[in-house]
C-alpha atoms as a PDB file:
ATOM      1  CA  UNK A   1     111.340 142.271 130.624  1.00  0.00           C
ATOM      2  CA  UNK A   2     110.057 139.844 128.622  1.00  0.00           C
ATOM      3  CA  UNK A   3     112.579 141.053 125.671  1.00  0.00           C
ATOM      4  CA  UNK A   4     115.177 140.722 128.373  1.00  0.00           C
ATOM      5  CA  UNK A   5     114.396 137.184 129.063  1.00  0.00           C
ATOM      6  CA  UNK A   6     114.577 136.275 125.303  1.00  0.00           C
ATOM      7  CA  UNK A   7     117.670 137.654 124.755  1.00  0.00           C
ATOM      8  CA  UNK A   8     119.299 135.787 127.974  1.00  0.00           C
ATOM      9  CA  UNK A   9     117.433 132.301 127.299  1.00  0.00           C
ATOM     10  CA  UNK A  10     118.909 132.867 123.471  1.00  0.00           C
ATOM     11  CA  UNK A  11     122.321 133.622 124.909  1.00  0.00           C
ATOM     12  CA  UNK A  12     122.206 130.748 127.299  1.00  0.00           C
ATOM     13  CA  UNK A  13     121.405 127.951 124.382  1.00  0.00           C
ATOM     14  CA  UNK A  14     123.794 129.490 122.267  1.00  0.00           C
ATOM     15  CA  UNK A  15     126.630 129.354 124.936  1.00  0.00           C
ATOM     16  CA  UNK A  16     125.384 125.858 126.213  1.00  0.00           C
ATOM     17  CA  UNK A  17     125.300 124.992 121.967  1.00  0.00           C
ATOM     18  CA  UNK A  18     128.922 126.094 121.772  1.00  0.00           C
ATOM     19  CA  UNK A  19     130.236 124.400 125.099  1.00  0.00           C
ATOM     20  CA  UNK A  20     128.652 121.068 123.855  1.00  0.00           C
ATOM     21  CA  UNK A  21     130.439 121.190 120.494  1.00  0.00           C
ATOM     22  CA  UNK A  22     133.710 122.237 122.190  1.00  0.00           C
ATOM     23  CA  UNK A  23     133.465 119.558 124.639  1.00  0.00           C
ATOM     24  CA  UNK A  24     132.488 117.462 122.287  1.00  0.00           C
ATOM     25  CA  UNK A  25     135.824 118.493 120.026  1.00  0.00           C
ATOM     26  CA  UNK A  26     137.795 118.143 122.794  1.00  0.00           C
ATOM     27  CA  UNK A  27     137.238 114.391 123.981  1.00  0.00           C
ATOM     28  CA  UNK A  28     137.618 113.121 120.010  1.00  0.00           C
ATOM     29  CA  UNK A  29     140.749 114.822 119.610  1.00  0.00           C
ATOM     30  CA  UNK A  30     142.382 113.858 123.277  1.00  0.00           C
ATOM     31  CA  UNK A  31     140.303 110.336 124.263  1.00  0.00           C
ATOM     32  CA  UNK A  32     142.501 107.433 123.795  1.00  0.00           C
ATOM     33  CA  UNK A  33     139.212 105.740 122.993  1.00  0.00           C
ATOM     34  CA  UNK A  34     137.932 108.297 120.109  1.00  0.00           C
ATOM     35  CA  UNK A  35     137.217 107.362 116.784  1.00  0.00           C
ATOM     36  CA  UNK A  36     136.547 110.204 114.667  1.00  0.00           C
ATOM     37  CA  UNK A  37     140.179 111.503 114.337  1.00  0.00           C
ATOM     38  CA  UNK A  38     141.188 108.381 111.998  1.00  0.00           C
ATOM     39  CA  UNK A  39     138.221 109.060 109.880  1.00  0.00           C
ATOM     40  CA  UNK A  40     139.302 112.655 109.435  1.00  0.00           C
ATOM     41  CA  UNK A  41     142.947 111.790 109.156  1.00  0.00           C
ATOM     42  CA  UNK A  42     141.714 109.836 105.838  1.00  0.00           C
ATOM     43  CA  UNK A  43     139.683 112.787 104.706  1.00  0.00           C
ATOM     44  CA  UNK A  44     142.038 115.265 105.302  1.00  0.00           C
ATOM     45  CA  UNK A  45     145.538 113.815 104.009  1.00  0.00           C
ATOM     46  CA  UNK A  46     144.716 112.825 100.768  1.00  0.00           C
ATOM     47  CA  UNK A  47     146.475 109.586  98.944  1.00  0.00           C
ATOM     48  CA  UNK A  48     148.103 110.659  95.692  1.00  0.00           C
ATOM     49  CA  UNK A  49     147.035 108.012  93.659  1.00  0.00           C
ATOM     50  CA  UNK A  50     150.490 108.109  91.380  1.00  0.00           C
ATOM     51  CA  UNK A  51     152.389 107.884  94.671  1.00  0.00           C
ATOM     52  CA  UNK A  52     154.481 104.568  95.440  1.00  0.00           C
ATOM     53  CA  UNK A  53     152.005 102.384  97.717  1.00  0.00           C
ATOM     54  CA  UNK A  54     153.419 101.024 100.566  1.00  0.00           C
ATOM     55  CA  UNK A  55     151.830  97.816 102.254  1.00  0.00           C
ATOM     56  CA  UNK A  56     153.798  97.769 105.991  1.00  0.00           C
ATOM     57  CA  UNK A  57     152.281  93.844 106.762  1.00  0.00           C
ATOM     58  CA  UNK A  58     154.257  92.487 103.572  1.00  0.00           C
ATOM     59  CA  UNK A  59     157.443  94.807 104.349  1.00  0.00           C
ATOM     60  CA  UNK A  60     160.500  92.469 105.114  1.00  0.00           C
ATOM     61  CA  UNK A  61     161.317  94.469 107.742  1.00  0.00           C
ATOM     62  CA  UNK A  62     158.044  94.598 109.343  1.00  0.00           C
ATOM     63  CA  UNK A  63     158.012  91.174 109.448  1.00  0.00           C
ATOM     64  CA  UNK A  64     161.585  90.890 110.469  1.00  0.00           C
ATOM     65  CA  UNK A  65     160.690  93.147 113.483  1.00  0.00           C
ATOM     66  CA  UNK A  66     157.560  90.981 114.482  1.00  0.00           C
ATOM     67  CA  UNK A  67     159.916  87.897 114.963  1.00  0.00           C
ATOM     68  CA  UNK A  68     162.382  89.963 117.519  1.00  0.00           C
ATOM     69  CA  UNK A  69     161.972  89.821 121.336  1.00  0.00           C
ATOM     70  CA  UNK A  70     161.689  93.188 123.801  1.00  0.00           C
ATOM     71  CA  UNK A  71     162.672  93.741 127.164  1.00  0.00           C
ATOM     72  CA  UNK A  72     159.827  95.562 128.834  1.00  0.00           C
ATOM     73  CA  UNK A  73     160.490  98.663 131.248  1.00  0.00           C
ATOM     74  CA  UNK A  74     158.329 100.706 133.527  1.00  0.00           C
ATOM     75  CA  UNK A  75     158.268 104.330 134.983  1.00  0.00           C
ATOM     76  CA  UNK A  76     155.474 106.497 136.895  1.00  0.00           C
ATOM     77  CA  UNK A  77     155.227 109.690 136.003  1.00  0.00           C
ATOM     78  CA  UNK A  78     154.680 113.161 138.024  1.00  0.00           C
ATOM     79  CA  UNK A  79     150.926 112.395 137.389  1.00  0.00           C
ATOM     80  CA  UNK A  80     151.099 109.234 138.863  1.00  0.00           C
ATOM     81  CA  UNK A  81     150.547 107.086 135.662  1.00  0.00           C
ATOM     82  CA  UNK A  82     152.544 103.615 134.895  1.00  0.00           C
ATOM     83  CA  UNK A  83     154.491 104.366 130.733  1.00  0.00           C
ATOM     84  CA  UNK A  84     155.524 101.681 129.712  1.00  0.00           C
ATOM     85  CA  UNK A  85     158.372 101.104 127.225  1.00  0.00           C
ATOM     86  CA  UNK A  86     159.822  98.346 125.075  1.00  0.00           C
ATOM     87  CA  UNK A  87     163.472  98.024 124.056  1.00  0.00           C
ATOM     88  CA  UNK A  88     165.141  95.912 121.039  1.00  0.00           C
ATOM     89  CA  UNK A  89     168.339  95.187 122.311  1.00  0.00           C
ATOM     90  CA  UNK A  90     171.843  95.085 119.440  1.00  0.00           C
ATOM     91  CA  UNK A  91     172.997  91.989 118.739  1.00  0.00           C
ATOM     92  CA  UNK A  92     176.566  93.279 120.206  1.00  0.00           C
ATOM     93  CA  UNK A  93     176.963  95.143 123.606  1.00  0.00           C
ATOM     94  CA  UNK A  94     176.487  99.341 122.678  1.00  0.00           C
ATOM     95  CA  UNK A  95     176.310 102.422 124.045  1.00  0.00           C
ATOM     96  CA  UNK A  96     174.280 103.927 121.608  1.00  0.00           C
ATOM     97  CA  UNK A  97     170.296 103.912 122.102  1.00  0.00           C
ATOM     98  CA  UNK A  98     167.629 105.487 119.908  1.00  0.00           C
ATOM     99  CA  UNK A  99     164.708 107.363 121.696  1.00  0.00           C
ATOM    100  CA  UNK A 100     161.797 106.279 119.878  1.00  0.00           C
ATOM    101  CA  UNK A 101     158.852 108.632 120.484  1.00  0.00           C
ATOM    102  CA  UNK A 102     155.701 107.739 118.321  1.00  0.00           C
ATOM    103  CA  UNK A 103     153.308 109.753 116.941  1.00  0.00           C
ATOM    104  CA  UNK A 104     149.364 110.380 117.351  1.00  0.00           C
ATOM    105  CA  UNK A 105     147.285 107.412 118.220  1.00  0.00           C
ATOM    106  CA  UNK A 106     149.946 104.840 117.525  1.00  0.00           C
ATOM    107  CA  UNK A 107     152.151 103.380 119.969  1.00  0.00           C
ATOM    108  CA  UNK A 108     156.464 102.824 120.070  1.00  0.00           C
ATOM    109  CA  UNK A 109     156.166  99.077 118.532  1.00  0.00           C
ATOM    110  CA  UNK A 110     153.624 100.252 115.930  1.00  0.00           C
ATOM    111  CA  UNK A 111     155.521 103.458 114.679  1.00  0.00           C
ATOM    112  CA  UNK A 112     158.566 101.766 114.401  1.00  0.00           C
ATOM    113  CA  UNK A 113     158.178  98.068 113.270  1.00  0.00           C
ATOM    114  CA  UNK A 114     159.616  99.251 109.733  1.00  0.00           C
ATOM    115  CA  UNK A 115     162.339 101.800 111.075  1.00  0.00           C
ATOM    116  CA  UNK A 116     163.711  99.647 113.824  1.00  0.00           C
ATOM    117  CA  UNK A 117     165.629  97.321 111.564  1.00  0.00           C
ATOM    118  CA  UNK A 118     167.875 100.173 109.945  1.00  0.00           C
ATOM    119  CA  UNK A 119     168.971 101.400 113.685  1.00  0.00           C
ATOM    120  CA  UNK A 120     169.415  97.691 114.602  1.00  0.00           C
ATOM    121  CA  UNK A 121     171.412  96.809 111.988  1.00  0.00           C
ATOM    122  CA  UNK A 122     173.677  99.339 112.529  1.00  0.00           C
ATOM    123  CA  UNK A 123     174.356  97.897 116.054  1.00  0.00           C
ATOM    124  CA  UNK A 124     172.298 100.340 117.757  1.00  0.00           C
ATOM    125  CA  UNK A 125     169.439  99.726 120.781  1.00  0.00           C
ATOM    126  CA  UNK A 126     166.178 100.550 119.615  1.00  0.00           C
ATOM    127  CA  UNK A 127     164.097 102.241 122.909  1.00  0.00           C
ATOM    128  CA  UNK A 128     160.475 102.723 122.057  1.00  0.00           C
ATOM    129  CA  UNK A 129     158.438 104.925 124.171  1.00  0.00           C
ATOM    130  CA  UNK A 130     154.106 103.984 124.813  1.00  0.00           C
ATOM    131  CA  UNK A 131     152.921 107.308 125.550  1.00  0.00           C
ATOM    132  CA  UNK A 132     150.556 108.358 127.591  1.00  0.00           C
ATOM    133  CA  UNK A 133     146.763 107.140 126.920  1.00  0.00           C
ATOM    134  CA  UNK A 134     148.593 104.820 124.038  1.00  0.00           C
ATOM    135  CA  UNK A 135     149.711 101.547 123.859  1.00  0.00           C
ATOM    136  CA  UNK A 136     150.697  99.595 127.154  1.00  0.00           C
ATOM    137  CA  UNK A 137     150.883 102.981 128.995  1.00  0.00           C
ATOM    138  CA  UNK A 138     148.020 104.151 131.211  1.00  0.00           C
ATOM    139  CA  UNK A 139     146.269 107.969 131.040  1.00  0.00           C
ATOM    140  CA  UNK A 140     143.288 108.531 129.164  1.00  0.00           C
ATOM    141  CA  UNK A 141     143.665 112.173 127.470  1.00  0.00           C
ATOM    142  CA  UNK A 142     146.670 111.973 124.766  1.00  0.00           C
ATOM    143  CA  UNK A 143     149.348 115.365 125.723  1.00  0.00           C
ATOM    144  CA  UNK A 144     149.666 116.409 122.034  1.00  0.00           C
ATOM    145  CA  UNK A 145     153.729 116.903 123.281  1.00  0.00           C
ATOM    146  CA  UNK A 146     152.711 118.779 126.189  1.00  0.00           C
ATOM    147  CA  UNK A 147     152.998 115.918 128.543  1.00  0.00           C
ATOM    148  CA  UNK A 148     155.098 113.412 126.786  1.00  0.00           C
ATOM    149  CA  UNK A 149     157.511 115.495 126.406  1.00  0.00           C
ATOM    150  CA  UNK A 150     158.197 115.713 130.285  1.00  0.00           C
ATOM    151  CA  UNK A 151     157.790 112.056 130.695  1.00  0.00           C
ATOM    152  CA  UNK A 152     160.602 111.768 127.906  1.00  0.00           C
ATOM    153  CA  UNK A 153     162.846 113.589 130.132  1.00  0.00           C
ATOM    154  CA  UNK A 154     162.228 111.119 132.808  1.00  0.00           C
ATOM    155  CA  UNK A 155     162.805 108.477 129.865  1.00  0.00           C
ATOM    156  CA  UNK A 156     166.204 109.643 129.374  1.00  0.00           C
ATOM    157  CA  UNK A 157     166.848 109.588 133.309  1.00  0.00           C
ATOM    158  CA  UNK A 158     165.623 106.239 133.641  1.00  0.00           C
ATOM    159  CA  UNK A 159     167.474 105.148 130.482  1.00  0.00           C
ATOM    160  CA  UNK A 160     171.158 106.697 132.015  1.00  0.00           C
ATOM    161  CA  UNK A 161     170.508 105.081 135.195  1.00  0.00           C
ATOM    162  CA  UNK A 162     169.599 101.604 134.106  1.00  0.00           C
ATOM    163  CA  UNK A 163     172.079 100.927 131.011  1.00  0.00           C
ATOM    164  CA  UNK A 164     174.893 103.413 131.707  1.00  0.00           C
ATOM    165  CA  UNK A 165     175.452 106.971 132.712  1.00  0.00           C
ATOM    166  CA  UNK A 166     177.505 107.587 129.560  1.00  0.00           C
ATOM    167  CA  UNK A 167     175.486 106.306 127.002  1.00  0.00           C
ATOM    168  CA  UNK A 168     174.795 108.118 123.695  1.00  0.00           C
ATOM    169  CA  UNK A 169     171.299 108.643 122.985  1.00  0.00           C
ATOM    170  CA  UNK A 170     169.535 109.649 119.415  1.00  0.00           C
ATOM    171  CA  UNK A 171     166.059 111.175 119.647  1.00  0.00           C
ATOM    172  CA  UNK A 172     163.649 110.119 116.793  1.00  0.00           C
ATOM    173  CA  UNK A 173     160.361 111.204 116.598  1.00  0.00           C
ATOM    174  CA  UNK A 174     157.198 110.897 114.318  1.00  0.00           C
ATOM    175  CA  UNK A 175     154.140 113.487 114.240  1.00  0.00           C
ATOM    176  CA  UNK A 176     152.998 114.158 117.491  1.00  0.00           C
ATOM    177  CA  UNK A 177     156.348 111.930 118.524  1.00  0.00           C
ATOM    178  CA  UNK A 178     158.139 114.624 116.100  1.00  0.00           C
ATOM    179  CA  UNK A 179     156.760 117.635 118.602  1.00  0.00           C
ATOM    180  CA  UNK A 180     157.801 115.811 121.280  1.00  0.00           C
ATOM    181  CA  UNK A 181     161.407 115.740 120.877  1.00  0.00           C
ATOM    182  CA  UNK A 182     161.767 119.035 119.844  1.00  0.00           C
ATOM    183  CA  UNK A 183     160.296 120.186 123.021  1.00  0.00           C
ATOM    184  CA  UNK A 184     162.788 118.162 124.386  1.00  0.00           C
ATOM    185  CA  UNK A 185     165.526 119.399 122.583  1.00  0.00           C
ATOM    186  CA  UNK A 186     164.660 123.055 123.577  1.00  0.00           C
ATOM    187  CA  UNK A 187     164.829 122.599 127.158  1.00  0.00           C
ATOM    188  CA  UNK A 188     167.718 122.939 129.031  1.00  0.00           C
ATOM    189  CA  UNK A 189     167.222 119.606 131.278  1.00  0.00           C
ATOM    190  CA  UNK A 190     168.221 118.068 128.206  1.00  0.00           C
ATOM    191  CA  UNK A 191     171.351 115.673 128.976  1.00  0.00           C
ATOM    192  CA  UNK A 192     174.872 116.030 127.207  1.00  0.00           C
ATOM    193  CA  UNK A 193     174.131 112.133 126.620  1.00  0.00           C
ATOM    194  CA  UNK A 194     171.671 113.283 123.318  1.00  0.00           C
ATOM    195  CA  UNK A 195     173.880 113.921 120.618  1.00  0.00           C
ATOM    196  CA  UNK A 196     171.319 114.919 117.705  1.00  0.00           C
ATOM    197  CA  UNK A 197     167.716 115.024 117.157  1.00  0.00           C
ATOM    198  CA  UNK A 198     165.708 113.400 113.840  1.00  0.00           C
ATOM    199  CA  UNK A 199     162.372 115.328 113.709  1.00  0.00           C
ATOM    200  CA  UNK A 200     159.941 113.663 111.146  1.00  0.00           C
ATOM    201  CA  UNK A 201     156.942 115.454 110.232  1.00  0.00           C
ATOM    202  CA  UNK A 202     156.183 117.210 113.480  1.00  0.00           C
ATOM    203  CA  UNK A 203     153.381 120.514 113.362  1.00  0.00           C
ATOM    204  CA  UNK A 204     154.447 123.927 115.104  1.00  0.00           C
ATOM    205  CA  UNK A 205     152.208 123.230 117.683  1.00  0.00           C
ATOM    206  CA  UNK A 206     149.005 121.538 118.706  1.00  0.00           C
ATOM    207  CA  UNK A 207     147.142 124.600 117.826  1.00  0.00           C
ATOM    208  CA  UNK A 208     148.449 125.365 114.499  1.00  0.00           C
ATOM    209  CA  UNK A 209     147.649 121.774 113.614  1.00  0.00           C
ATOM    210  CA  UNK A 210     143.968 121.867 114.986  1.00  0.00           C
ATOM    211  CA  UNK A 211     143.434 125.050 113.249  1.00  0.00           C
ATOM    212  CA  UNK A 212     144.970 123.755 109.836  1.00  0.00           C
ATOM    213  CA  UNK A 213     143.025 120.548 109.864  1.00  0.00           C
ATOM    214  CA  UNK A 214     139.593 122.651 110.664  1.00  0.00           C
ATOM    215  CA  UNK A 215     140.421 124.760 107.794  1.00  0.00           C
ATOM    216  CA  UNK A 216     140.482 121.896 105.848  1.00  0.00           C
ATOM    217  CA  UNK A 217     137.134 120.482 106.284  1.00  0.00           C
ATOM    218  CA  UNK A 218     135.764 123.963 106.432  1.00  0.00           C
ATOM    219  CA  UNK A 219     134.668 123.719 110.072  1.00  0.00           C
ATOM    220  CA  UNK A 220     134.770 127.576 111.832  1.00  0.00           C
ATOM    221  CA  UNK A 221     138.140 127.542 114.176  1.00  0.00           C
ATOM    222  CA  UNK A 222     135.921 130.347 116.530  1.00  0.00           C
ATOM    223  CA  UNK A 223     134.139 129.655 118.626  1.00  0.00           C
ATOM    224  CA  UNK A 224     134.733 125.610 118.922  1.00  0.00           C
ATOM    225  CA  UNK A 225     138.345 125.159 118.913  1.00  0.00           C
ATOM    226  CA  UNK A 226     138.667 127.786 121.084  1.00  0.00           C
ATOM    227  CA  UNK A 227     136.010 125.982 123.305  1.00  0.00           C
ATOM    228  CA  UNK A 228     138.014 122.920 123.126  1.00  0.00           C
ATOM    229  CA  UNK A 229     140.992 124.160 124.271  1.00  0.00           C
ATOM    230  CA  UNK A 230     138.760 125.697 127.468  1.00  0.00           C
ATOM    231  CA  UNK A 231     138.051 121.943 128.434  1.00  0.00           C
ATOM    232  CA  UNK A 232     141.233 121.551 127.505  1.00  0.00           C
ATOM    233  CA  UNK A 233     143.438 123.706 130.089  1.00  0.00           C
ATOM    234  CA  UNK A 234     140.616 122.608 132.851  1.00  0.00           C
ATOM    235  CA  UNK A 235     141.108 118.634 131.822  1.00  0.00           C
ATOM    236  CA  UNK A 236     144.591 118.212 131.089  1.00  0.00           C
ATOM    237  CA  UNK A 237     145.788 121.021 132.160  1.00  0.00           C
ATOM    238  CA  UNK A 238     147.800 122.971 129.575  1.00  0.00           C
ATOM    239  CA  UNK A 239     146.360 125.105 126.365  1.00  0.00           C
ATOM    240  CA  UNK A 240     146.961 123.992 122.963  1.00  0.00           C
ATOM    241  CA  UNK A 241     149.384 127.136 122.478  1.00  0.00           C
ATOM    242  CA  UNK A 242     151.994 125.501 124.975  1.00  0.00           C
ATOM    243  CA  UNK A 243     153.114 123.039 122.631  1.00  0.00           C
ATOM    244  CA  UNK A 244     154.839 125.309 120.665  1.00  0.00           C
ATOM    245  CA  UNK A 245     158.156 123.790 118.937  1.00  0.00           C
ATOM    246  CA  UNK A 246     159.153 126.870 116.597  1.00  0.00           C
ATOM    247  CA  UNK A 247     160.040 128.320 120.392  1.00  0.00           C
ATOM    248  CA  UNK A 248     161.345 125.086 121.359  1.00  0.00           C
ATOM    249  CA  UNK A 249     164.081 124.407 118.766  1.00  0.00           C
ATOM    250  CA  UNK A 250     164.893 128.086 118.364  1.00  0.00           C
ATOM    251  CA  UNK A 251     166.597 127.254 121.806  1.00  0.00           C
ATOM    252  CA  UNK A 252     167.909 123.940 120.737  1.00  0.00           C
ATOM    253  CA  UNK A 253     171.845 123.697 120.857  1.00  0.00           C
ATOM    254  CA  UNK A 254     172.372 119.930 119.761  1.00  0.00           C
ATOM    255  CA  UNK A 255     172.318 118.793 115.940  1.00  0.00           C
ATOM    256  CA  UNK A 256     168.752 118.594 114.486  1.00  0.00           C
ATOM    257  CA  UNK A 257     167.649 116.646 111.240  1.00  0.00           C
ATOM    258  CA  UNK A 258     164.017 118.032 109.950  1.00  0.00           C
ATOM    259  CA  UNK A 259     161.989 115.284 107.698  1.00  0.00           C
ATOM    260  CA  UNK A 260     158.803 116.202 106.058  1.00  0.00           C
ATOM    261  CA  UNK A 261     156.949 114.557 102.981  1.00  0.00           C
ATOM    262  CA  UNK A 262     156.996 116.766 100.078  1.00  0.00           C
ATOM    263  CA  UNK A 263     153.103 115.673 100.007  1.00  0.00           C
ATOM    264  CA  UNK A 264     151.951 115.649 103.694  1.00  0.00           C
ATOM    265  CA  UNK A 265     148.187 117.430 104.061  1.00  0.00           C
ATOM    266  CA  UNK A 266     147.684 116.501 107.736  1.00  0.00           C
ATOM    267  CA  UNK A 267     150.895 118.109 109.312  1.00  0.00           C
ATOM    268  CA  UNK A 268     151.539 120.623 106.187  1.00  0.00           C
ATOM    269  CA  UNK A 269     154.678 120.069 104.876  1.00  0.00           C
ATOM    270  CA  UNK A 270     155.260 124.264 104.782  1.00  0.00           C
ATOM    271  CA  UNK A 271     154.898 123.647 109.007  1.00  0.00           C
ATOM    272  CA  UNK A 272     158.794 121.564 108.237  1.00  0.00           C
ATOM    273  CA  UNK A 273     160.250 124.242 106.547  1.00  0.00           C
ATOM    274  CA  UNK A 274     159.460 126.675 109.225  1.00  0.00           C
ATOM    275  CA  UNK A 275     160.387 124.393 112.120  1.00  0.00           C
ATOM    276  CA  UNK A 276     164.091 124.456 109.924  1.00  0.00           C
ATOM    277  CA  UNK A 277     164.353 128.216 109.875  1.00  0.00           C
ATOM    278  CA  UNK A 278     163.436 129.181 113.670  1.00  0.00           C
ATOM    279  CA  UNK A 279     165.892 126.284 115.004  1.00  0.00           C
ATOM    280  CA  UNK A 280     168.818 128.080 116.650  1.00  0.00           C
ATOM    281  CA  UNK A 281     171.136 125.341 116.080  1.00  0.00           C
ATOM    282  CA  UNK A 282     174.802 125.280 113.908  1.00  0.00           C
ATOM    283  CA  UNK A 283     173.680 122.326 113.047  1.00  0.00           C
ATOM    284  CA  UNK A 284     170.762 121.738 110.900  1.00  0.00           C
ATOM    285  CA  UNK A 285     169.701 120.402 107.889  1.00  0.00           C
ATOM    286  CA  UNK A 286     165.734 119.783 106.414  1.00  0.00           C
ATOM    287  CA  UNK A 287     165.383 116.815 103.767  1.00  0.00           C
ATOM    288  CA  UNK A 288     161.652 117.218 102.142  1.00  0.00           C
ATOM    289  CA  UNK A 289     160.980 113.763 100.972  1.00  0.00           C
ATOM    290  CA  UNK A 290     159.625 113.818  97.414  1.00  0.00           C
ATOM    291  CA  UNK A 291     155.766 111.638  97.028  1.00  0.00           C
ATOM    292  CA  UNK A 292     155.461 111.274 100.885  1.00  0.00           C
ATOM    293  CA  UNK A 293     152.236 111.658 103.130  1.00  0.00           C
ATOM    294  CA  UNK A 294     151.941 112.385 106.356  1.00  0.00           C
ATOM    295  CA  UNK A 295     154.383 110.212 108.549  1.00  0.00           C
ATOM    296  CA  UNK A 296     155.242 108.006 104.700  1.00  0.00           C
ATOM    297  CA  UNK A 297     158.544 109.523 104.472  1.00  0.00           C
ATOM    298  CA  UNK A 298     160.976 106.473 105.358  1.00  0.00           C
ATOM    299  CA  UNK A 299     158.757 103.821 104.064  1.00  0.00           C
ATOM    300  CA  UNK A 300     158.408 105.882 100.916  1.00  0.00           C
ATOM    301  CA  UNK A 301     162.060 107.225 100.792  1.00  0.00           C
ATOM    302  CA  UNK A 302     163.822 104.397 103.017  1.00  0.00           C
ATOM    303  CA  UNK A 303     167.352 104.871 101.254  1.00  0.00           C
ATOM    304  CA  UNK A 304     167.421 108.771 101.268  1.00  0.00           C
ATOM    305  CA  UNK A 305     166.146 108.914 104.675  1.00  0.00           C
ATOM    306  CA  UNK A 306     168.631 106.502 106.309  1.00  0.00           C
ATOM    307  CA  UNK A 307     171.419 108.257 104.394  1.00  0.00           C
ATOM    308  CA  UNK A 308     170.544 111.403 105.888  1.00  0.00           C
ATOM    309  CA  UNK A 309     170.616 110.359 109.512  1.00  0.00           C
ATOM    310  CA  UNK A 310     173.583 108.335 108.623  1.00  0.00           C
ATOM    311  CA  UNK A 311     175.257 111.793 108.017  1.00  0.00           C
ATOM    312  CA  UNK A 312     174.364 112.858 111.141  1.00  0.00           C
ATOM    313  CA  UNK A 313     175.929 109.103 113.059  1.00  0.00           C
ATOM    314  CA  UNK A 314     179.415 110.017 111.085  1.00  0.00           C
ATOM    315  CA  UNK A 315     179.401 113.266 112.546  1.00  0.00           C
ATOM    316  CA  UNK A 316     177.850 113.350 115.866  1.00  0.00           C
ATOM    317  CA  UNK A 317     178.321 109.398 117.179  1.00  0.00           C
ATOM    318  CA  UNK A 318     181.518 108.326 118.776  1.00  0.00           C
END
């Protein structure tokens, strides 16, 4: 008996060490208000000391963008939380709008204060989405694509009902931002109004990235990820394995345009080239953008990476 009640009490600590850790794992990856994932970001992606360094507060078009003025907008999502979103209007009446989803722990204005300015320019509105548990936007666990993804559908509602029914609409996303509207683009809610997809640096799916980055600081994927994701599915209520985009843009049917930096160790850049091959679209192409990081690759590569989705306007803009 007394063997017994070793073996149980052992069992118990162990389980209760394990659910700690997971739990533990769990609110720094998904807390708005955690601090450990920038700290590992810097660990894990790795500057290249020989690669171009690029300082976004002395960036023209950084500043440019600073100096501009947004119309605010407003939805409430099925879970009852107020997104908010920020639009830079063209200069010139359009009909063309640029969904901008942002990645990981940034926010629309943040991601793109450097991008904006090339889809301005070009006479287009610049729509820039604060998702959930980030910038203006309430919530307080981040949906790794899961959520965001179905609040960017209600985006694109609110966007055809409030400029135009007919307008044309480019989805751009970064990272997590990335995921997001390629889980968009695989569902078949999608509207005709999206005419092509830019998908910059986004993972295969939240649990392919966890796993990857645990791997890289040699941290044991079982038994705490997998206790994570428990808290996970009980918390926010979907497992890390639902955010899967290789599924996602294998049904996609509109024109995709896959970005990765040729140096990226947070989001591998190998997870790009498999996103390419699994999308089921005619119309694809992948651009791997030589000395760029993780989420670098227009700031590093601004004139190939403009040219690229300027292919994609010619062909797929009216």
């Amino acid at each position: 008996m007394k063997k017994t009640g070793r073996i149980i009490a052992a069992t118990a600590a162990v389980t209760g060490f394990i659910g700690g850790a997971g739990y533990t794992v769990f609110r720094e990856i998904m807390h708005r208000n955690a601090t450990l994932p920038e700290k590992l970001s810097s660990i894990i992606n790795k500057k290249d000391e020989t690669a171009p360094a690029f300082d976004a507060a002395h960036d023209e078009r950084a500043i440019w963008f600073e100096q501009q003025t947004f119309e605010s907008f407003e939805i409430v999502n099925s879970r009852g939380l107020k997104l908010r979103a920020h639009l830079l209007r063209a200069d010139d009446p359009s009909d063309v709008y640029v969904f901008a989803s942002h990645g990981y722990r940034n926010h629309g204005r943040g991601e793109f204060n450097v991008m904006a300015k090339f889809y301005h320019d070009k006479g287009y509105n610049v729509f820039m989405i604060d998702h959930q548990a980030a910038g203006e936007s309430e919530g307080t666990y981040i949906g790794f694509g899961y959520h965001e993804s179905r609040d960017g559908l209600l985006w694109l509602d609110f966007m055809k009902k409030t400029f135009d029914e007919h307008i044309q609409i480019i989805l751009h996303g970064v990272s997590m931002g990335s995921a997001t509207v390629m889980l968009m683009s695989g569902n078949e809610a999608l509207p005709e109004n999206v005419k092509f997809t830019v998908a910059d640096c986004g993972y295969t799916s939240a649990w392919n990235q966890f796993s990857h980055n645990f791997k890289s600081m040699h941290a044991p994927v079982f038994p705490v990820l997998y206790a994570a994701n428990f808290f996970n599915k009980r918390i926010s209520g979907f497992d890390f394995r639902d955010t899967d985009t290789k599924d996602a843009v294998s049904r996609a049917k509109l024109p995709m345009l896959f970005i990765h930096g040729a140096k990226d160790d947070f989001v591998p850049t190998c997870m790009g080239s498999q996103l390419y091959a699994f999308c089921g679209s005619e119309h694809k192409e992948l651009y791997i953008a030589p000395d760029a990081a993780h989420a670098e690759s227009y700031p590093v590569q601004s004139k190939e990476y403009e040219a690229r989705i300027n292919s994609f306007i010619d062909k797929y803009i009216g």
